[in-house]
C-alpha atoms as a PDB file:
ATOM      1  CA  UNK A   1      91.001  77.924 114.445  1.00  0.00           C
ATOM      2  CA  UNK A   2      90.158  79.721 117.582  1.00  0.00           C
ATOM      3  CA  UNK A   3      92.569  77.609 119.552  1.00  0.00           C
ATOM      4  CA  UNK A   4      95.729  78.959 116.968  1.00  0.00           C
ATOM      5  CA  UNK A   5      94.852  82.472 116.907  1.00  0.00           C
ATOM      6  CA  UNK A   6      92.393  83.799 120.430  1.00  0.00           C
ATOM      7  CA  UNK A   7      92.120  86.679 118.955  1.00  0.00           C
ATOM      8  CA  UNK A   8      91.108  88.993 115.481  1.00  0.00           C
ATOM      9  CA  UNK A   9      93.923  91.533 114.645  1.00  0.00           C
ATOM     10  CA  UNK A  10      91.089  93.677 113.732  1.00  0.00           C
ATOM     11  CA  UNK A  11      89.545  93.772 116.928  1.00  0.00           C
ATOM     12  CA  UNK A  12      92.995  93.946 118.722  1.00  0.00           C
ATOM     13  CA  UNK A  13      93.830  96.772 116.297  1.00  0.00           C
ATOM     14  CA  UNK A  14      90.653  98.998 116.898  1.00  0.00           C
ATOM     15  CA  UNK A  15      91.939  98.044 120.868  1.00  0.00           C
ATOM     16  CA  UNK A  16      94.628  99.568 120.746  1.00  0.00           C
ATOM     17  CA  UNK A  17      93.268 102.740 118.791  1.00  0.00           C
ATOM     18  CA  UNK A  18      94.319 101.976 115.332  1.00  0.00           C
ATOM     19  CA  UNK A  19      92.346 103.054 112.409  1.00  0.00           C
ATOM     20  CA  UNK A  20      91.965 100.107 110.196  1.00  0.00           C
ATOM     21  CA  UNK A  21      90.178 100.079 107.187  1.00  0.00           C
ATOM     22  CA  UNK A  22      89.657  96.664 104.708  1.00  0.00           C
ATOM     23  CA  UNK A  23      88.118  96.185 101.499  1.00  0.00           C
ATOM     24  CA  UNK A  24      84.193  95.671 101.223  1.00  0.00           C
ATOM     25  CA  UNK A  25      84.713  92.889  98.809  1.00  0.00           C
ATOM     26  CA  UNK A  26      86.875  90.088  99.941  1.00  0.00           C
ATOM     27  CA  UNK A  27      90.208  89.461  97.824  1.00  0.00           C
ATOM     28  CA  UNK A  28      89.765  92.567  95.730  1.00  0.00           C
ATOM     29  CA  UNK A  29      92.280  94.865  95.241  1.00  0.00           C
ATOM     30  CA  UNK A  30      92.751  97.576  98.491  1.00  0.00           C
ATOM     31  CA  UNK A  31      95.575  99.791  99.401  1.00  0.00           C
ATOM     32  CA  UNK A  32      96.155 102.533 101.625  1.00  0.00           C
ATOM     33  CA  UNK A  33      98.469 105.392 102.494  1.00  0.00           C
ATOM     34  CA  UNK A  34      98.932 107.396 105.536  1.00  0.00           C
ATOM     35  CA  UNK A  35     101.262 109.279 105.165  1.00  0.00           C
ATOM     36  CA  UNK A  36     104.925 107.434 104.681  1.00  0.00           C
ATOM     37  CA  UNK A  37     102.941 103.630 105.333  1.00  0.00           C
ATOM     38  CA  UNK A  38     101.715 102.384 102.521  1.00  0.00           C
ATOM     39  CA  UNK A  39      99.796  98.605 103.365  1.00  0.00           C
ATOM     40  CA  UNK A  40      97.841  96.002 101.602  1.00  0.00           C
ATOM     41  CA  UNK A  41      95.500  93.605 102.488  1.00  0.00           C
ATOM     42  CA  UNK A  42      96.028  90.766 100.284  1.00  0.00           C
ATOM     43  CA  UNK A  43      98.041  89.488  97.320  1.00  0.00           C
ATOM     44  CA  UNK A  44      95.866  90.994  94.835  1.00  0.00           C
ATOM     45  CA  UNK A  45      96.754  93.989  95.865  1.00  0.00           C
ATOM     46  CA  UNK A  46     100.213  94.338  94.478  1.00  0.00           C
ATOM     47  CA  UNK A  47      99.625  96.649  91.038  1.00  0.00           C
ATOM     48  CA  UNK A  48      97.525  99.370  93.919  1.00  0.00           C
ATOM     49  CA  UNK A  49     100.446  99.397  96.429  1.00  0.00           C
ATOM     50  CA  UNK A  50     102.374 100.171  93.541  1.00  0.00           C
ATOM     51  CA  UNK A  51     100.547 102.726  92.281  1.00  0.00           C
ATOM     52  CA  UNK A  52     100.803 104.530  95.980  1.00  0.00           C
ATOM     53  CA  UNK A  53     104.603 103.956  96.042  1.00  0.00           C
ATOM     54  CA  UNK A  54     105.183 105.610  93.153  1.00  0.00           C
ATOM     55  CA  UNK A  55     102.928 108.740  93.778  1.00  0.00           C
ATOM     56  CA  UNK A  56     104.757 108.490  97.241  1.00  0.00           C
ATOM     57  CA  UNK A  57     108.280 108.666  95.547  1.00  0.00           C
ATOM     58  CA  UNK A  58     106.892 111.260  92.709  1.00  0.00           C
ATOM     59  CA  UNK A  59     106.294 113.515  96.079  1.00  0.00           C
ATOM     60  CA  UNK A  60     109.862 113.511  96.844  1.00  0.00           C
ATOM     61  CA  UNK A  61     111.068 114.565  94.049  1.00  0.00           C
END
């Protein structure tokens, strides 16, 4: 796998001073918002990145 992908995007991420944050429990639900991005980590994810979109639209109002 190495050989396809030299790298993790976390590490690369925290490189390049991004704040990345992922779920404790692997393929559990976990969103987050900062700000206007709103990101997932997986596909079980979809009813929480909802859930921020709409409290992110509700804002706007």
């Amino acid at each position: 796998m190495k050989s396809r992908v030299p790298f993790l995007p976390e590490d690369e991420l925290h490189a390049k001073g991004a704040k990345y944050v992922r779920s404790t429990l692997p393929m559990t639900p976990h969103a987050v918002r900062d700000g206007r991005l709103i990101t997932d980590q997986n596909p079980v994810s979809t009813k929480a990145v909802s859930d921020l979109i709409l409290g992110a639209l509700a804002e706007t109002e």
